[in-house]
C-alpha atoms as a PDB file:
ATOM      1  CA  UNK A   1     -13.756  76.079  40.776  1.00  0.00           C
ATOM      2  CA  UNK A   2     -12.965  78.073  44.050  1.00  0.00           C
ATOM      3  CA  UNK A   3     -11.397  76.397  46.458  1.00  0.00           C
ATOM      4  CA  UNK A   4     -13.557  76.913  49.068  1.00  0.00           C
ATOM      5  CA  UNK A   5     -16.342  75.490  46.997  1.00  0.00           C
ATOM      6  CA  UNK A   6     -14.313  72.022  46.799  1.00  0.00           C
ATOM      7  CA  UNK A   7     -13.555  71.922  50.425  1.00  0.00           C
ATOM      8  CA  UNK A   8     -17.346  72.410  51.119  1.00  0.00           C
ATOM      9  CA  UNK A   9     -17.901  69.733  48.261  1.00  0.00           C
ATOM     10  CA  UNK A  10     -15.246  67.123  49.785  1.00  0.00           C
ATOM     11  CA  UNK A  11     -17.381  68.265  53.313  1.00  0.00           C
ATOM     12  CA  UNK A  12     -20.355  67.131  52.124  1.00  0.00           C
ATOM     13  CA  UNK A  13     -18.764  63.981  50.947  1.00  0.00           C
ATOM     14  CA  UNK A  14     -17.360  63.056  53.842  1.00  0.00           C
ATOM     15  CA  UNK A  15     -20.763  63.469  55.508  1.00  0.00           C
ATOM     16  CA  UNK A  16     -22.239  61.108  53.077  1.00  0.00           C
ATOM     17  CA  UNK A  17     -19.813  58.819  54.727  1.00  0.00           C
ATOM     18  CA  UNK A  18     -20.835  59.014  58.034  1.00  0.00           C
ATOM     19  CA  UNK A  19     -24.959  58.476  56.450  1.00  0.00           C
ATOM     20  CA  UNK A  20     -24.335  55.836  53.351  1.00  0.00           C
ATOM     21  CA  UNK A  21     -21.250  53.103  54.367  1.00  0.00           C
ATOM     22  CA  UNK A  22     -22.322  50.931  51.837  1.00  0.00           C
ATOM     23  CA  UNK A  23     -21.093  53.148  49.277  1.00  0.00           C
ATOM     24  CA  UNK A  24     -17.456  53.782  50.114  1.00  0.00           C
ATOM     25  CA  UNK A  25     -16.261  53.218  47.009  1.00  0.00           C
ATOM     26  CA  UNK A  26     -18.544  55.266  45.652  1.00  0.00           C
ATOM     27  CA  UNK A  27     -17.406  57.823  48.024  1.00  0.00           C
ATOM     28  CA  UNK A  28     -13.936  57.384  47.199  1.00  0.00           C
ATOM     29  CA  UNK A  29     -14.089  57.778  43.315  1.00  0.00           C
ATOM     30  CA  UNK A  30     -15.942  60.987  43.963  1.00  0.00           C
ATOM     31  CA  UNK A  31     -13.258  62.103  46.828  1.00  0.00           C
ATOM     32  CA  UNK A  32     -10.323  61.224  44.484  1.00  0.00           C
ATOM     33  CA  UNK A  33     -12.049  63.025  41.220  1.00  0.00           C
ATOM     34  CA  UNK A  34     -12.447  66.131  43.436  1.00  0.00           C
ATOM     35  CA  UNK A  35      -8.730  65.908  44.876  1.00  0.00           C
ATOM     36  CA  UNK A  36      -7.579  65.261  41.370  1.00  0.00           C
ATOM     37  CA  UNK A  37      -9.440  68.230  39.851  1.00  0.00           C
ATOM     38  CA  UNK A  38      -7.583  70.250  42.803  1.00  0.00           C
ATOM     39  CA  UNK A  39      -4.389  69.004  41.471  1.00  0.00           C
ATOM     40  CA  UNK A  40      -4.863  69.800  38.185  1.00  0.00           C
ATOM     41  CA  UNK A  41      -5.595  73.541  39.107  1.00  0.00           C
ATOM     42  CA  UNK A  42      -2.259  73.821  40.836  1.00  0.00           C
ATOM     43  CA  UNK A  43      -4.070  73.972  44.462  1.00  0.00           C
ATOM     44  CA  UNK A  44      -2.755  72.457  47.638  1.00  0.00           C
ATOM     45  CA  UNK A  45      -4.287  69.448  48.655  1.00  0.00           C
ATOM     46  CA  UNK A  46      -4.564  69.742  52.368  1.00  0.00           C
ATOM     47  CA  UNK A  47      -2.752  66.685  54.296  1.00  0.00           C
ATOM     48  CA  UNK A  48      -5.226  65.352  56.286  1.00  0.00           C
ATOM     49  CA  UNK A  49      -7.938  64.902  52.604  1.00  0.00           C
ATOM     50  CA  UNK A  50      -4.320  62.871  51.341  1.00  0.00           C
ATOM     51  CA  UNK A  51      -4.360  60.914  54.427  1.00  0.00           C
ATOM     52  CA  UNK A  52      -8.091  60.279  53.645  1.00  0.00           C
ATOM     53  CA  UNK A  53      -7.559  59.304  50.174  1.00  0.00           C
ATOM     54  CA  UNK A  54      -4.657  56.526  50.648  1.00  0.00           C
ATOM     55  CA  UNK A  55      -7.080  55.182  53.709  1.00  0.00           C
ATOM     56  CA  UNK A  56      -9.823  54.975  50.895  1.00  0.00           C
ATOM     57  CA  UNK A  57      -7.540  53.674  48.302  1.00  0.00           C
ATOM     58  CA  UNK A  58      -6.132  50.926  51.213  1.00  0.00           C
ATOM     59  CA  UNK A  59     -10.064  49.927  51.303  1.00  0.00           C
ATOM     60  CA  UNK A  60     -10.729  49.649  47.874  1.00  0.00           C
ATOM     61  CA  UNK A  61      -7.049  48.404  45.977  1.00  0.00           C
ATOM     62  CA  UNK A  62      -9.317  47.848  42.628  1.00  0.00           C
ATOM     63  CA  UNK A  63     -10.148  51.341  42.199  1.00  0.00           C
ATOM     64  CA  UNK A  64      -7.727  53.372  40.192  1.00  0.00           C
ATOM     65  CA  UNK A  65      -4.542  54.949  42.096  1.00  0.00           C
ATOM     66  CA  UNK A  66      -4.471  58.583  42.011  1.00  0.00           C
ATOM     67  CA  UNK A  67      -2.916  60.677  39.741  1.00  0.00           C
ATOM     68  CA  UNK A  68      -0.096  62.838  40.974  1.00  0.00           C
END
């Protein structure tokens, strides 16, 4: 996958955020699968979708920890 096409993807997932707060850990399993499928292409995650994901992961301790 392009990476343009994930950064619109993880775009459109953080503006299901901003519309659907009840499902943040929803929102965080799908934010960490698409990070994770960055990393496993060899991409650079940008800082600031990191930052994101360790907020998320603070939120929700249960949910797995992402892989490095």
């Amino acid at each position: 996958m392009a990476f343009e096409q994930l950064k619109a993807q993880i775009g459109m997932l953080l503006g299901e955020m901003n519309g659907q707060p009840e499902d943040l850990h929803e929102l965080y399993l799908q934010v960490h699968q698409e990070l994770a499928q960055m990393r496993a292409t060899g991409m650079d995650v940008p800082a600031d979708l990191v930052e994101l994901e360790q907020r998320l992961l603070a939120e929700f301790p249960l949910a797995p920890p992402p892989r490095a």
